[in-house]
N, C-alpha and C. Protein backbone atom coordinates (compact mmCIF):
# COMPACT_ATOMS: atom_id res chain seq x y z
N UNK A 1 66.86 151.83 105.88
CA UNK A 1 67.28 151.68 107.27
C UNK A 1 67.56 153.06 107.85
N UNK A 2 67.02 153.18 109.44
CA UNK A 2 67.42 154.42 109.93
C UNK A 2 68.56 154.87 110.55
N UNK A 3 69.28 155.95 110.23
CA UNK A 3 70.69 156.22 110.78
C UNK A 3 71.33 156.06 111.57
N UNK A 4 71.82 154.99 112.24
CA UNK A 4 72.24 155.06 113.86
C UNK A 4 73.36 155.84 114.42
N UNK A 5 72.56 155.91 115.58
CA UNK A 5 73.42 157.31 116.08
C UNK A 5 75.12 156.54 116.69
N UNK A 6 75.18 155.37 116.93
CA UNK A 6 76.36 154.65 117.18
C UNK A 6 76.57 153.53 117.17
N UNK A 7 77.88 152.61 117.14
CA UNK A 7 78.19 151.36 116.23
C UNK A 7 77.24 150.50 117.29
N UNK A 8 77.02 150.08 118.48
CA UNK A 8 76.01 149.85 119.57
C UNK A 8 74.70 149.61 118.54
N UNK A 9 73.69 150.62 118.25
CA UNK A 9 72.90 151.00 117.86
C UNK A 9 72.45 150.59 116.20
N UNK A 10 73.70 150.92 116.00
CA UNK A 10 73.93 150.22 114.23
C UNK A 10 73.81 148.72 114.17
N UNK A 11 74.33 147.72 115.10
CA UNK A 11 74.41 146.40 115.04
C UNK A 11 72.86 146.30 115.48
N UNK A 12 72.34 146.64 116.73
CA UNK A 12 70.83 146.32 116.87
C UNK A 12 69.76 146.54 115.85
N UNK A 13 69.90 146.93 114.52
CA UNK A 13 69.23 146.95 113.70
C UNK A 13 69.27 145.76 113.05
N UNK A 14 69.83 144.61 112.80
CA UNK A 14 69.79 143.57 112.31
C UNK A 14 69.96 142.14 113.02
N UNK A 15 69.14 141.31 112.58
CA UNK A 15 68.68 139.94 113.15
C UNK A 15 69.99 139.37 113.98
N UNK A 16 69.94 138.52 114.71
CA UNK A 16 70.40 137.75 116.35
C UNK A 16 71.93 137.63 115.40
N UNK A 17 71.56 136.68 114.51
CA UNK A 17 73.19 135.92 113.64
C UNK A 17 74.25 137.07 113.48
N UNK A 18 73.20 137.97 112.72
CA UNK A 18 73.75 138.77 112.12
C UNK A 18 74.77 139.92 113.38
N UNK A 19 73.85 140.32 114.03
CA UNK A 19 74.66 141.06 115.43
C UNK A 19 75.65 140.21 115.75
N UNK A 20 75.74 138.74 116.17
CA UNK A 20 76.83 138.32 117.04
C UNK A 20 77.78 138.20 116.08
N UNK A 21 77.81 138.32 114.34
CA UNK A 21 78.84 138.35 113.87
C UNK A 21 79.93 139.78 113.77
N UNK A 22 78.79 141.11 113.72
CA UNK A 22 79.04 142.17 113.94
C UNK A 22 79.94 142.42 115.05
N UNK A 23 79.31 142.04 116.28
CA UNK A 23 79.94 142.38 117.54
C UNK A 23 81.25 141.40 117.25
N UNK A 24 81.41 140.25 116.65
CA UNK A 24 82.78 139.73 116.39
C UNK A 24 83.75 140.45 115.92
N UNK A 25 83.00 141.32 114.55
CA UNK A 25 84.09 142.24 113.85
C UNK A 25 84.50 143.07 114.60
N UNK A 26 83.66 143.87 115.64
CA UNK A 26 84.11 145.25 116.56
C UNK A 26 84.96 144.77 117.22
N UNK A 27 84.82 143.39 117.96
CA UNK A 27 85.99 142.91 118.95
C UNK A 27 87.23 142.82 118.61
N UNK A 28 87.22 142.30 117.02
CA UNK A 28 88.41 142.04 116.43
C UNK A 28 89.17 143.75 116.26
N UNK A 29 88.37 144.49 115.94
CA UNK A 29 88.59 145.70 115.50
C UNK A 29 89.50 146.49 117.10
N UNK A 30 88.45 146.20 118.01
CA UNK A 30 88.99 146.98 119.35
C UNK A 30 90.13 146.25 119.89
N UNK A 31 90.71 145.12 119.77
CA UNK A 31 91.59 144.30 119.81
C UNK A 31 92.84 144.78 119.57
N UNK A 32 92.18 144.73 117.92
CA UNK A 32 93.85 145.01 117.54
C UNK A 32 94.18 146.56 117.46
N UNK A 33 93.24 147.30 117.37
CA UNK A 33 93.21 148.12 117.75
C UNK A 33 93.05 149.49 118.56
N UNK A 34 93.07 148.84 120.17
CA UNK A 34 92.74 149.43 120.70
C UNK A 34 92.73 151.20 121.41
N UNK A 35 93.51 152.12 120.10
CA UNK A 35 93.92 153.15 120.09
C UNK A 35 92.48 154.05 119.48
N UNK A 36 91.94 152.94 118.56
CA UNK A 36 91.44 153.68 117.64
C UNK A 36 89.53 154.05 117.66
N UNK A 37 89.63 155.22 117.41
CA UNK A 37 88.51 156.13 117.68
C UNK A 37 87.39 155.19 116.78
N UNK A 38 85.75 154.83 117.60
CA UNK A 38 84.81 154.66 116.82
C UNK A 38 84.04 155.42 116.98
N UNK A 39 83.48 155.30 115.39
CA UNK A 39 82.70 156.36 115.00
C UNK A 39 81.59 155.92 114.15
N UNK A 40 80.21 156.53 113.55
CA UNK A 40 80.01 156.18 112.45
C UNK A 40 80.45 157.21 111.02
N UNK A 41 80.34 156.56 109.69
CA UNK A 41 80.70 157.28 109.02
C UNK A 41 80.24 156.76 107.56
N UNK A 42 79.24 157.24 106.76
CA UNK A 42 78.28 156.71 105.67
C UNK A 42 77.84 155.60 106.24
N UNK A 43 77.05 156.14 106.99
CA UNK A 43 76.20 154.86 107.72
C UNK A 43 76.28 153.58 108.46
N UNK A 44 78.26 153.51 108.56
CA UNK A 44 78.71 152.02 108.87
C UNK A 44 79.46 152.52 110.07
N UNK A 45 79.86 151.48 110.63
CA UNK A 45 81.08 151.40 111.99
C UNK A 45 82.10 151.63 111.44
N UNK A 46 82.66 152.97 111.34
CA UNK A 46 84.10 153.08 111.17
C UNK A 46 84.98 153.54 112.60
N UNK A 47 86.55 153.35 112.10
CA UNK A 47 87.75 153.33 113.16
C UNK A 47 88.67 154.30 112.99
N UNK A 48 88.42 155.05 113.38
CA UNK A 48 90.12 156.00 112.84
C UNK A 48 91.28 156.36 113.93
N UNK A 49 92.32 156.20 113.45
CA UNK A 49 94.09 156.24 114.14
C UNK A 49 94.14 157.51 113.27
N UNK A 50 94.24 158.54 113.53
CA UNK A 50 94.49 160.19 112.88
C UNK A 50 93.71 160.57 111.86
N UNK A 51 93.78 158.91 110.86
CA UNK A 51 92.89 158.65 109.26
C UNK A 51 92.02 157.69 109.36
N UNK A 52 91.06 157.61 109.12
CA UNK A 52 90.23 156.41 108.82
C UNK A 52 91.41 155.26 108.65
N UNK A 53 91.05 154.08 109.87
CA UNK A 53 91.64 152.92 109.52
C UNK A 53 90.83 151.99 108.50
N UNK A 54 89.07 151.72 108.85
CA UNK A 54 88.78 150.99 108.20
C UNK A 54 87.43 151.32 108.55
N UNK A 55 86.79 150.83 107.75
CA UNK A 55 85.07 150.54 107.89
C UNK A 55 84.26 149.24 108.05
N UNK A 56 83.35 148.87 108.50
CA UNK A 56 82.24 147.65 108.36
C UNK A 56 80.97 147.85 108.19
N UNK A 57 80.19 146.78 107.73
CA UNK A 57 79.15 146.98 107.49
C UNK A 57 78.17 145.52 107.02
N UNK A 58 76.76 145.18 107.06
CA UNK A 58 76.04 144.12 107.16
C UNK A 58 75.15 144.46 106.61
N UNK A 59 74.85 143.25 105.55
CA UNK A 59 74.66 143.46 104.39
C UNK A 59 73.56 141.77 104.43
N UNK A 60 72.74 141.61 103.06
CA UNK A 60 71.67 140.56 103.15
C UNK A 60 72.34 139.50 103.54
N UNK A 61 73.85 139.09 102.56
CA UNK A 61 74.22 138.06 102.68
C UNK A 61 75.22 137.90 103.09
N UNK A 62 76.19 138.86 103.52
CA UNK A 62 77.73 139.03 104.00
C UNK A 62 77.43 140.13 104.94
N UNK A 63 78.97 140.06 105.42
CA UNK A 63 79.70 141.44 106.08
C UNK A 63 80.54 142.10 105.38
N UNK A 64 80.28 143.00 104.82
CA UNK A 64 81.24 143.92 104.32
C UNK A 64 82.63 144.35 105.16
N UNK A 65 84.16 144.18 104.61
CA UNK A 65 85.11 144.77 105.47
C UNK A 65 86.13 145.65 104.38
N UNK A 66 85.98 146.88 105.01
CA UNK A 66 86.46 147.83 104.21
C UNK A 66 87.85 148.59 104.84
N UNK A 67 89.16 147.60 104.14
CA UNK A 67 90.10 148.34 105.33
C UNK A 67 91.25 148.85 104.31
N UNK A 68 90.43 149.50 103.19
CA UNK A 68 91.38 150.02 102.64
C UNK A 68 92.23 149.42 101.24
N UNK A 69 92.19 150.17 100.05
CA UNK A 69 93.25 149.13 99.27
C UNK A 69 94.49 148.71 99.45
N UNK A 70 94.94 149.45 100.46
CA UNK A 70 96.76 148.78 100.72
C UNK A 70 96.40 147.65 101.30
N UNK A 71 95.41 147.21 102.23
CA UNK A 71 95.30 145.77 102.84
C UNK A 71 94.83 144.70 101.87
N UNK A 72 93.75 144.99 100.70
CA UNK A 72 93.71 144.41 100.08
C UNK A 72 94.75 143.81 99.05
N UNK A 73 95.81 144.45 98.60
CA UNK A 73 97.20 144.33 97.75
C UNK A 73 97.73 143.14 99.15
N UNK A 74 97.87 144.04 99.90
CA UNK A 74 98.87 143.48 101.10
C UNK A 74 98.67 141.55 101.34
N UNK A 75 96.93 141.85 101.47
CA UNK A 75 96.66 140.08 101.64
C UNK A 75 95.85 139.28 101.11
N UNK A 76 96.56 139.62 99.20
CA UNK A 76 95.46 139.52 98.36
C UNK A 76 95.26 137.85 98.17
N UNK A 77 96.45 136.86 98.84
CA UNK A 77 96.32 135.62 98.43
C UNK A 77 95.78 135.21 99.52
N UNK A 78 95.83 135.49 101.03
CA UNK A 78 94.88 135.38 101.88
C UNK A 78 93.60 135.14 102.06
N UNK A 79 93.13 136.31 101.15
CA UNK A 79 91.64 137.06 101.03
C UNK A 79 91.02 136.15 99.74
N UNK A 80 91.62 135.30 98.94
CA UNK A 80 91.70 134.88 97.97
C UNK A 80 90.08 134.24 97.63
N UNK A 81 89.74 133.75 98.90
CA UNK A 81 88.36 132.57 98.68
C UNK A 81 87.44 133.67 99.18
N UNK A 82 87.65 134.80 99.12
CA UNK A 82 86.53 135.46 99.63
C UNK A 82 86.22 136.31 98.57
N UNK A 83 84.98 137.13 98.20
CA UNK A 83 84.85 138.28 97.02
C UNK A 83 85.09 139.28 97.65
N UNK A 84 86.35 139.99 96.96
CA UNK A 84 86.87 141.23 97.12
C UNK A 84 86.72 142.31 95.57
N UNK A 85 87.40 143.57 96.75
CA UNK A 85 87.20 144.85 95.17
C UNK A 85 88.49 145.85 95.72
N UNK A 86 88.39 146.21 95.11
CA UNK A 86 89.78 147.45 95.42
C UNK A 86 90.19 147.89 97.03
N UNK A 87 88.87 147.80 97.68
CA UNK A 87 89.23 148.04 99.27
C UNK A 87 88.23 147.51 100.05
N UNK A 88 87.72 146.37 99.26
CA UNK A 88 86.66 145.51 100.45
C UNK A 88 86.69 144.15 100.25
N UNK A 89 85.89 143.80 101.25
CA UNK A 89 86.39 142.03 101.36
C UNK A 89 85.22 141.56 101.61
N UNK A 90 84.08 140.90 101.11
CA UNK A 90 83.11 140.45 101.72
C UNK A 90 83.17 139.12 102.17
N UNK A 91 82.62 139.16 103.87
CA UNK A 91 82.34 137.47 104.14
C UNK A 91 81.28 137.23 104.65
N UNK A 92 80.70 135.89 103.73
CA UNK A 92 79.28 135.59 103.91
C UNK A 92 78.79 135.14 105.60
N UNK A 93 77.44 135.80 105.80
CA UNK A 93 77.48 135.42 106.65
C UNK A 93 77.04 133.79 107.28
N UNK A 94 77.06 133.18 106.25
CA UNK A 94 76.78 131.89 107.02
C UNK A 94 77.63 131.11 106.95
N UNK A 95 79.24 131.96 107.08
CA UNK A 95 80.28 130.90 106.92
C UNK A 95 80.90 131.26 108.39
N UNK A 96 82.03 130.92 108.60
CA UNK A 96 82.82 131.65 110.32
C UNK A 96 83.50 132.82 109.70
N UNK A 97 83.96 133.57 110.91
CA UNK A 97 84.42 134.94 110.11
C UNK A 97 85.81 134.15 110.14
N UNK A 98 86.63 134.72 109.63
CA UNK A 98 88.13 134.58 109.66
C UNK A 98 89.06 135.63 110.75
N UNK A 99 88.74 135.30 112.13
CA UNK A 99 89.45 135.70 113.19
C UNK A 99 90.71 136.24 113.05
N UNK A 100 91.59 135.12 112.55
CA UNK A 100 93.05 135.35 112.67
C UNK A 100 93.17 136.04 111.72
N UNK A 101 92.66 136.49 110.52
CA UNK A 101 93.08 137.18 109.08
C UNK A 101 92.79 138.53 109.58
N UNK A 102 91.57 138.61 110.11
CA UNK A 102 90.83 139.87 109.80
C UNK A 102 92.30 140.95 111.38
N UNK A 103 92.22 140.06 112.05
CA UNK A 103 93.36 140.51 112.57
C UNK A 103 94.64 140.98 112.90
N UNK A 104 94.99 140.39 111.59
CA UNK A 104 96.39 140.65 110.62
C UNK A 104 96.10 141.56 110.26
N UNK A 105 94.51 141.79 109.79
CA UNK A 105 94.62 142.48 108.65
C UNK A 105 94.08 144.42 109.29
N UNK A 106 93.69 144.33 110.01
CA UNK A 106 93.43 145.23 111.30
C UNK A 106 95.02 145.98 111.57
N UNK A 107 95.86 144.95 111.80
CA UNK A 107 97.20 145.26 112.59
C UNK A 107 98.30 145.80 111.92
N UNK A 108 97.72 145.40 110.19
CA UNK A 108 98.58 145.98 109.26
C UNK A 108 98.14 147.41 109.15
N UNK A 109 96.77 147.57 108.86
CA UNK A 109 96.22 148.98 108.97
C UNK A 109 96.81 149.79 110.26
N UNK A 110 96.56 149.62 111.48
CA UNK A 110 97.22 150.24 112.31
C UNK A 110 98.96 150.87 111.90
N UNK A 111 99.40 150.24 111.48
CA UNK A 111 101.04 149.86 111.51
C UNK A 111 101.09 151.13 110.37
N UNK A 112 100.16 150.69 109.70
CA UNK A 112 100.50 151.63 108.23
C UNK A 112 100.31 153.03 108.43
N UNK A 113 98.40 153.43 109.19
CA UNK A 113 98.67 154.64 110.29
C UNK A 113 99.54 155.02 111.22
N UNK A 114 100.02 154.83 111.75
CA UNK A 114 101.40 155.25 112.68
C UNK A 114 102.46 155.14 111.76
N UNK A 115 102.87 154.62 110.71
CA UNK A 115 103.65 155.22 109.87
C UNK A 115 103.86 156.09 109.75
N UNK A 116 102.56 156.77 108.88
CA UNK A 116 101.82 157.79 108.41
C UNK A 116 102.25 158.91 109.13
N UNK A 117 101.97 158.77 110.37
CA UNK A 117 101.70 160.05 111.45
C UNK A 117 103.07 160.09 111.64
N UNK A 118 103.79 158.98 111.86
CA UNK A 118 105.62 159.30 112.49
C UNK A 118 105.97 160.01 111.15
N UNK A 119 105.92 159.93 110.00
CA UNK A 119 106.43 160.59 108.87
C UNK A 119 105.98 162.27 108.55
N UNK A 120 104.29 162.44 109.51
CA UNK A 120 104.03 163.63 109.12
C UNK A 120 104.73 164.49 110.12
N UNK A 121 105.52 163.73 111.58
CA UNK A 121 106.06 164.08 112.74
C UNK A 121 107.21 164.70 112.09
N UNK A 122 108.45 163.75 111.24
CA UNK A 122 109.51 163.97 110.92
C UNK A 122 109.08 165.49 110.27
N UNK A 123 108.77 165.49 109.63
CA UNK A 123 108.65 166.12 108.70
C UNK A 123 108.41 167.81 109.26
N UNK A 124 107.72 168.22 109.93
CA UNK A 124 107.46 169.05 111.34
C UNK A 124 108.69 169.29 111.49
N UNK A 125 109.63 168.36 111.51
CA UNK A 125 110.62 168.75 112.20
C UNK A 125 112.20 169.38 111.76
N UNK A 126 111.86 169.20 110.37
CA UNK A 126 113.07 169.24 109.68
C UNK A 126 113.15 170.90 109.49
């Protein structure tokens, strides 16, 4: 597949299903996060709040969601019916995405970046 120059561009490379599930994940993504910078980054739609919040990506038979291993710990009984790995979550695509999770799970990432950054603030300051 050829490199796309942006997450736009990246989703139009793959079949009708497959895009409107994509454009689901970005929505969910710009939603809950609407602070956060898109970009691409190893070839996928990534998000970053100071640090990389998370990544996506579409794949033969799933969507790849890559938001990190603290989210995975965080909502590992959640994520439970889905195949996961240390910092990804795959969901097939011929099932519904999981709206409300992936949104939690978005909002925890955010939360955890602005942590992050208020702590590297304090710290500046002492």
């Amino acid at each position: 597949m050829k490199k796309a120059k942006d997450v736009s561009e990246y989703i139009s490379f793959f079949p009708k299903h497959t895009q409107t599930l994509l454009k689901q994940v970005r929505k969910v993504v710009k939603d809950a996060a609407p602070d956060a910078v898109e970009v691409i980054s190893y070839g996928m739609p990534a998000y970053k709040l100071d640090k990389m919040l998370l990544y996506f990506a579409a794949f033969e038979k799933h969507i790849g969601f890559y938001p990190m291993a603290s989210a995975i710990v965080e909502f590992k009984d959640e994520i439970a019916g889905y195949k996961s790995a240390k910092g990804s979550i795959q969901f097939p695509l011929d099932k519904t995405l999981p709206i409300k999770l992936m949104t939690k799970i978005v909002k925890f990432r955010v939360k955890e970046n602005l942590q992050r950054i208020k702590g590297k603030n304090a710290k500046k300051n002492i």
